[in-house]
C-alpha atoms as a PDB file:
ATOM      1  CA  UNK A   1      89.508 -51.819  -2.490  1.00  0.00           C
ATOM      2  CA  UNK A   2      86.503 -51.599  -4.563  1.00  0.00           C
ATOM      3  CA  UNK A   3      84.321 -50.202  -1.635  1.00  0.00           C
ATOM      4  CA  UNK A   4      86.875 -47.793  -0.700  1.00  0.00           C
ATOM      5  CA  UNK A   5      87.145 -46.833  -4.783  1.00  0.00           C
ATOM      6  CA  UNK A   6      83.273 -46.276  -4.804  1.00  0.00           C
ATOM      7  CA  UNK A   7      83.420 -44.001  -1.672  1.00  0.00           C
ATOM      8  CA  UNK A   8      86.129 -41.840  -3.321  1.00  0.00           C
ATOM      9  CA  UNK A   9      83.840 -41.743  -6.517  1.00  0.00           C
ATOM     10  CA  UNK A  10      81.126 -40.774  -4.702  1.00  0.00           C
ATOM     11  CA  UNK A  11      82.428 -37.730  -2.566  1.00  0.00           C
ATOM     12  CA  UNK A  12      85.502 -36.508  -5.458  1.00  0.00           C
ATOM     13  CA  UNK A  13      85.011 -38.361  -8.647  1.00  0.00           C
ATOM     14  CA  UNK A  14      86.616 -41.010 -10.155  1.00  0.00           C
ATOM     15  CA  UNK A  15      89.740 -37.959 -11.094  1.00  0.00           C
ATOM     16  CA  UNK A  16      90.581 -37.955  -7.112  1.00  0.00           C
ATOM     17  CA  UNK A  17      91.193 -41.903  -7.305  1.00  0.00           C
ATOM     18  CA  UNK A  18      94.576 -43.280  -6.300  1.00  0.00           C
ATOM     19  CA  UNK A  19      95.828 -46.631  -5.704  1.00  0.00           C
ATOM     20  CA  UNK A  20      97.781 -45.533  -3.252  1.00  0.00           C
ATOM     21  CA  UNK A  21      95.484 -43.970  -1.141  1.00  0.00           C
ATOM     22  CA  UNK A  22      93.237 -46.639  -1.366  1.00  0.00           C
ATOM     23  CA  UNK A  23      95.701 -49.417  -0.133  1.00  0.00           C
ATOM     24  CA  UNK A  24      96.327 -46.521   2.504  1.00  0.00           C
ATOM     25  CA  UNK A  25      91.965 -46.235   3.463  1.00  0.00           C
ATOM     26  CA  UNK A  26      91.568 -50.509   2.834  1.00  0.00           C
ATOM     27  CA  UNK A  27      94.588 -51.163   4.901  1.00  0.00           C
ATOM     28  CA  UNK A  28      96.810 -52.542   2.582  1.00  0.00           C
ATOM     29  CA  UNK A  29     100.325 -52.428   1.291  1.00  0.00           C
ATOM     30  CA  UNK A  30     100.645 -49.971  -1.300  1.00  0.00           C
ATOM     31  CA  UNK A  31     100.935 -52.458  -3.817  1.00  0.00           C
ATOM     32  CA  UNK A  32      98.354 -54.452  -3.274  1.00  0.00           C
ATOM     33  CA  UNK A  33      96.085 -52.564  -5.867  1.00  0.00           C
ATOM     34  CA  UNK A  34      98.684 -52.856  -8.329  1.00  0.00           C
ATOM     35  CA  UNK A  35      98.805 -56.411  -8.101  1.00  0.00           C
ATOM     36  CA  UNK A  36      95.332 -57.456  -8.194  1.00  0.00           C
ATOM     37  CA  UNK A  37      93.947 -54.264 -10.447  1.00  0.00           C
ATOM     38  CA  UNK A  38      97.468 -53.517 -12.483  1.00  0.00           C
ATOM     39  CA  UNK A  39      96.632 -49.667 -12.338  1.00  0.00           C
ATOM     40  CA  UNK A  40      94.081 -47.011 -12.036  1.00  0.00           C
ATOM     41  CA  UNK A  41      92.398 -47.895 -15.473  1.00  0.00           C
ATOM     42  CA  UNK A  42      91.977 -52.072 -14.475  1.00  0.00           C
ATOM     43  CA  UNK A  43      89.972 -50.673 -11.222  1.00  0.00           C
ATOM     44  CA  UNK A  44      87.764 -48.569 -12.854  1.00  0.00           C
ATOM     45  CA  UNK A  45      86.785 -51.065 -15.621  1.00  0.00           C
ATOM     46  CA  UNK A  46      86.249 -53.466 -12.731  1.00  0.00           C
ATOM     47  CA  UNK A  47      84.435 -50.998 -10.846  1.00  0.00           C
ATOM     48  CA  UNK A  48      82.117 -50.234 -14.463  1.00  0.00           C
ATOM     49  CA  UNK A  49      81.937 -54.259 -14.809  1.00  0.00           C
ATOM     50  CA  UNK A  50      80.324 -54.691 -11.198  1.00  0.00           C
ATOM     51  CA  UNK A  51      77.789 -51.958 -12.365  1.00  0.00           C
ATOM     52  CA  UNK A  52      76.584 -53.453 -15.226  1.00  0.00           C
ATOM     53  CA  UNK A  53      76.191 -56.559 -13.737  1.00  0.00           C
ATOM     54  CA  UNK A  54      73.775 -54.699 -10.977  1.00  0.00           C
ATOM     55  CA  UNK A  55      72.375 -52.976 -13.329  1.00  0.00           C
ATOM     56  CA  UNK A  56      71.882 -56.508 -15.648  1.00  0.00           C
ATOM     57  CA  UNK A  57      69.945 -57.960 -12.020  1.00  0.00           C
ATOM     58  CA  UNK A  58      67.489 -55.008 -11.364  1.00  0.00           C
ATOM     59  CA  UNK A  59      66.529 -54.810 -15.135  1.00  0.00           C
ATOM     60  CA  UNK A  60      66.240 -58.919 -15.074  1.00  0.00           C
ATOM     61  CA  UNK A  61      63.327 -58.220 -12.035  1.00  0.00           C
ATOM     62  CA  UNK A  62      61.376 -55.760 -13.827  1.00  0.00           C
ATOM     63  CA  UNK A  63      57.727 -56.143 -14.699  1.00  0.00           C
ATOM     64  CA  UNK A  64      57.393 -53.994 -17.946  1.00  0.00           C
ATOM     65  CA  UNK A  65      59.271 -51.354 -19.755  1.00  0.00           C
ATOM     66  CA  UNK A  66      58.247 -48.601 -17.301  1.00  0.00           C
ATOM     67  CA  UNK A  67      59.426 -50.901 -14.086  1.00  0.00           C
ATOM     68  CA  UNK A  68      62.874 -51.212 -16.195  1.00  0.00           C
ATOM     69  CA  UNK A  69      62.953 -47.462 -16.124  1.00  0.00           C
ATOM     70  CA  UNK A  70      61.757 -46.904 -12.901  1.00  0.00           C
ATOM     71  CA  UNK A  71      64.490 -49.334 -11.948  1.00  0.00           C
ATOM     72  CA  UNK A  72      67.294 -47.251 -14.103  1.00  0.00           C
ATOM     73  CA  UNK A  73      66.498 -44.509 -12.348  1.00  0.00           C
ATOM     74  CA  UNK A  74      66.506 -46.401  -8.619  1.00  0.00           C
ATOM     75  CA  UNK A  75      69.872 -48.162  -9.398  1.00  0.00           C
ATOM     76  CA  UNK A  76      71.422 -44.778 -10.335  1.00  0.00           C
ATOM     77  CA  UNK A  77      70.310 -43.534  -7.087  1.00  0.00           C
ATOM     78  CA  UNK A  78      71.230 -46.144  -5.352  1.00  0.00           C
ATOM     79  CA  UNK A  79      74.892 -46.795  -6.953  1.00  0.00           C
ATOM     80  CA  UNK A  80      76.082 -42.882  -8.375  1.00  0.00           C
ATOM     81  CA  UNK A  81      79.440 -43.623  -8.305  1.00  0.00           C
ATOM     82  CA  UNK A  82      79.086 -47.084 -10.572  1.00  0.00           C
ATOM     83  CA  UNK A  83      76.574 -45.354 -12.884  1.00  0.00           C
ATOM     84  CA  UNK A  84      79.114 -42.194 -13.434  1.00  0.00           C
ATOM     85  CA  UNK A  85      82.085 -44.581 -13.621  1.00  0.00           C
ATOM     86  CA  UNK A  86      79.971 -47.199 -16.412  1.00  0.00           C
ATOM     87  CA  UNK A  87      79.414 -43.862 -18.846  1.00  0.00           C
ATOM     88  CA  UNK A  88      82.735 -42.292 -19.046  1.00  0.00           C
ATOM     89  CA  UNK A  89      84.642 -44.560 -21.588  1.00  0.00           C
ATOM     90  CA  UNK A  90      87.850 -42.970 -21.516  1.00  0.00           C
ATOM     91  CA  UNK A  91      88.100 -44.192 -17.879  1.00  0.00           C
ATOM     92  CA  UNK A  92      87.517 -47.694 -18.834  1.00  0.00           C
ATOM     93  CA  UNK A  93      89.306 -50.576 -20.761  1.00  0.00           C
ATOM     94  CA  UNK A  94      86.735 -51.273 -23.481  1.00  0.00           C
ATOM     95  CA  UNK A  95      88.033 -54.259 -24.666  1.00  0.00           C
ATOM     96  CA  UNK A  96      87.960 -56.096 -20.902  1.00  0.00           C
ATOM     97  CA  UNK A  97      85.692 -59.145 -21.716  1.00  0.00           C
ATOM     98  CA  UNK A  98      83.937 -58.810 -18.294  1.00  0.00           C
ATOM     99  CA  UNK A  99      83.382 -55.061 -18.803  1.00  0.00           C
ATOM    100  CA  UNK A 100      81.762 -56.328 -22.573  1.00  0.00           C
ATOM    101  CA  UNK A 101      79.696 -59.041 -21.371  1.00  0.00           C
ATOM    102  CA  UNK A 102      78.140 -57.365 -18.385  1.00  0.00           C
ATOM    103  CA  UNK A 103      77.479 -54.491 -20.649  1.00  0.00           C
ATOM    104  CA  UNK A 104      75.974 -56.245 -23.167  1.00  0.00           C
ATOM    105  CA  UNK A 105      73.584 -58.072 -20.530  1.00  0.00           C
ATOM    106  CA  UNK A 106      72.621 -54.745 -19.719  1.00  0.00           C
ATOM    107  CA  UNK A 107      71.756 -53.681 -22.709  1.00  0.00           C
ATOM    108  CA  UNK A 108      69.829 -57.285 -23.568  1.00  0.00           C
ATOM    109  CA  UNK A 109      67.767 -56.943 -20.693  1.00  0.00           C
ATOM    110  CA  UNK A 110      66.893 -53.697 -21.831  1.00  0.00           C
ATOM    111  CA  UNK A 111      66.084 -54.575 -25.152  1.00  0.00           C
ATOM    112  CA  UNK A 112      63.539 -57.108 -24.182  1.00  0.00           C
ATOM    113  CA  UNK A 113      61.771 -54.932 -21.896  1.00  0.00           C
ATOM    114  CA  UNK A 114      61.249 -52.545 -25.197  1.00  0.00           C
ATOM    115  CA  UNK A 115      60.364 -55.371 -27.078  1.00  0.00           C
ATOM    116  CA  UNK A 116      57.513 -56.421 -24.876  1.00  0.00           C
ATOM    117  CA  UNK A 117      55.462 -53.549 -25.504  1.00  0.00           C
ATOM    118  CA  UNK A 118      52.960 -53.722 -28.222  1.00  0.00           C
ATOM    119  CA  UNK A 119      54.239 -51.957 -31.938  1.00  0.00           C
ATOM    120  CA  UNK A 120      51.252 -49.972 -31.361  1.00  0.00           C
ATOM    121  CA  UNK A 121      52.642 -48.550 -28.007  1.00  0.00           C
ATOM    122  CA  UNK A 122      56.098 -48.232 -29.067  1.00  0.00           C
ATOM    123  CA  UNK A 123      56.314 -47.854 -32.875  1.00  0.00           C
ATOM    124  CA  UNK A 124      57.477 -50.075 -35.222  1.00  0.00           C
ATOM    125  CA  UNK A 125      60.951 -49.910 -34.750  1.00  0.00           C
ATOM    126  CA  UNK A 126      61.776 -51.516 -31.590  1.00  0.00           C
ATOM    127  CA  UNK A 127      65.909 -50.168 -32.074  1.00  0.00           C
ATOM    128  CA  UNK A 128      64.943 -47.148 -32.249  1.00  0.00           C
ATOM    129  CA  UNK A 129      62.531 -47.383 -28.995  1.00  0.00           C
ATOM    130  CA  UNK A 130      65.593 -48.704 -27.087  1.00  0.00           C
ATOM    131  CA  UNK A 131      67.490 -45.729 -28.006  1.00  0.00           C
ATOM    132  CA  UNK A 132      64.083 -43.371 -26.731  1.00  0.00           C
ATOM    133  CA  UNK A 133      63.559 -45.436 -23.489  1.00  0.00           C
ATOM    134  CA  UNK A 134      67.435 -45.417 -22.207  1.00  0.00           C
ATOM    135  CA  UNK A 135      67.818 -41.514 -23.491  1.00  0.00           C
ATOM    136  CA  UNK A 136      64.766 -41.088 -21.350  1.00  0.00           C
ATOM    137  CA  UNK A 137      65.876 -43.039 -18.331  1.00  0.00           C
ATOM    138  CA  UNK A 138      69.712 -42.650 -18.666  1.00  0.00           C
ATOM    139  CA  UNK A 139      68.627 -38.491 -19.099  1.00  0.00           C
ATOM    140  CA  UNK A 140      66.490 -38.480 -16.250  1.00  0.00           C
ATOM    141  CA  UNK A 141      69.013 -40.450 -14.075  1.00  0.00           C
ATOM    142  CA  UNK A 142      71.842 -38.067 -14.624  1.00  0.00           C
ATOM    143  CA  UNK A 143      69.803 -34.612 -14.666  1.00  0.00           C
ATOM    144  CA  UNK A 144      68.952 -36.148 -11.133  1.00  0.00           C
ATOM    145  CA  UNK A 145      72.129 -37.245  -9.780  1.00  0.00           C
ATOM    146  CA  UNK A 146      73.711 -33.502 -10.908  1.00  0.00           C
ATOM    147  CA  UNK A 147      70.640 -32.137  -8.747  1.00  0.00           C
ATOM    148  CA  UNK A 148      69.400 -30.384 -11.892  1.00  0.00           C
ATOM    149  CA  UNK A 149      66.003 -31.477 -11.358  1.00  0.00           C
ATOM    150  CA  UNK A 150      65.687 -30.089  -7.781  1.00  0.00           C
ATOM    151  CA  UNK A 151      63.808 -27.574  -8.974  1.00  0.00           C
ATOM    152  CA  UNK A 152      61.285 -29.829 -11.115  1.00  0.00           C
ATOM    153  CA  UNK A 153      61.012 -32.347  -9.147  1.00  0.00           C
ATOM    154  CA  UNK A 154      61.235 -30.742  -5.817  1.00  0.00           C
ATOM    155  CA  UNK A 155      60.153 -33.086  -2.985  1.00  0.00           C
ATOM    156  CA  UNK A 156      57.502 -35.405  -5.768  1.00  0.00           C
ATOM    157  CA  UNK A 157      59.391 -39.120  -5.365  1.00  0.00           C
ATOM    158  CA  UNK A 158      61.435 -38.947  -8.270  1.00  0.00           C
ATOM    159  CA  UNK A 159      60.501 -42.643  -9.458  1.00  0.00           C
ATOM    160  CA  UNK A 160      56.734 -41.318  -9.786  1.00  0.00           C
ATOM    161  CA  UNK A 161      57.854 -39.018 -11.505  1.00  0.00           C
ATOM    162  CA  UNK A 162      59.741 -41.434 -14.141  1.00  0.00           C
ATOM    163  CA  UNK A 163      56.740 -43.392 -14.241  1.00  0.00           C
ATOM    164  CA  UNK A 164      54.612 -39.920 -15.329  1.00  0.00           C
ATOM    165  CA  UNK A 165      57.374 -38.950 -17.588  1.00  0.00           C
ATOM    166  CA  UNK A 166      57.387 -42.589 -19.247  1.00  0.00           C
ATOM    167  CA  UNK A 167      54.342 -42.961 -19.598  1.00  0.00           C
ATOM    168  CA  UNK A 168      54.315 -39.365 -21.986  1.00  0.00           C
ATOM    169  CA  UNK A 169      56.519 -41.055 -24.231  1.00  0.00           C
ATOM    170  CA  UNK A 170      55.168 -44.948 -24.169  1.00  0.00           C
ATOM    171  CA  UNK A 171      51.887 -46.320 -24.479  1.00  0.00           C
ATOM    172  CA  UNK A 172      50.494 -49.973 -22.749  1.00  0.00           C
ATOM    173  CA  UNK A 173      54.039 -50.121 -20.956  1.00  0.00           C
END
């Protein structure tokens, strides 16, 4: 269900999801969804849950604040339909407690890749440096995924480009 859900995402958006046609595309009754997901809204939190649990891994593995953004930027790639599903809250059930706890991993291991870099290469407020580097890597990842940076970028591997970008904004990362 899930992997038919994130194909759907990724061709129509998460507004051309139905439970119905995805019981029809997995193969099951039509209300198997129902059962396991209760309705449209359950899936998608699911669906934004998984995400931030990916998300959670790649930022565990990276090597420095820029690697974190480089790997923001990769998992977006990699995952569009999670990443557009995990930032549109009125899709979601904010109060699910996996939905909560995978974001807030998320946003942990985040926070400690900010808080590795020097005060002299990020400032002295570290909160505030967690709000530049996710604007920076969340803003990148999007302008790229709505092919707004086509033009910019043009064929330059957009992760270079990240790191470039990056490392205009933060020192010794």
């Amino acid at each position: 269900m899930v992997t038919a859900a994130l194909d759907v995402i990724s061709a129509e958006g998460p507004s051309a999801l139905s439970l119905r046609d995805l019981a029809r595309r997995a193969g099951v009754s039509h209300a198997a969804p129902a059962h396991h997901f209760k309705d449209r809204t359950g899936l998608l939190t699911a669906i934004a849950a998984e995400g931030y649990g990916l998300l959670a891994a790649t930022l565990t593995e990276a090597a420095d604040l820029k690697d974190a953004g480089v790997r923001y930027v990769r998992f977006a790639r990699e995952h569009p339909a999670h990443f557009q599903v995990m930032f549109t809250p009125e899709l979601l059930r904010g109060n699910d407690l996996e939905l909560t706890t995978a974001r807030a991993l998320a946003g942990e291991r985040l926070r400690d890749a900010v808080s590795a870099v020097p005060p002299e290469g990020r400032g002295t407020d570290a909160r505030l440096a967690g709000v530049a580097a996710w604007s920076l890597a969340h803003g990148f990842a999007t302008l790229l995924l709505s092919h707004n940076l086509d033009g910019p970028v043009g064929g330059q591997d957009p992760e270079e480009v990240f790191r470039t970008l990056s490392g205009m904004l933060f020192r010794a990362t």
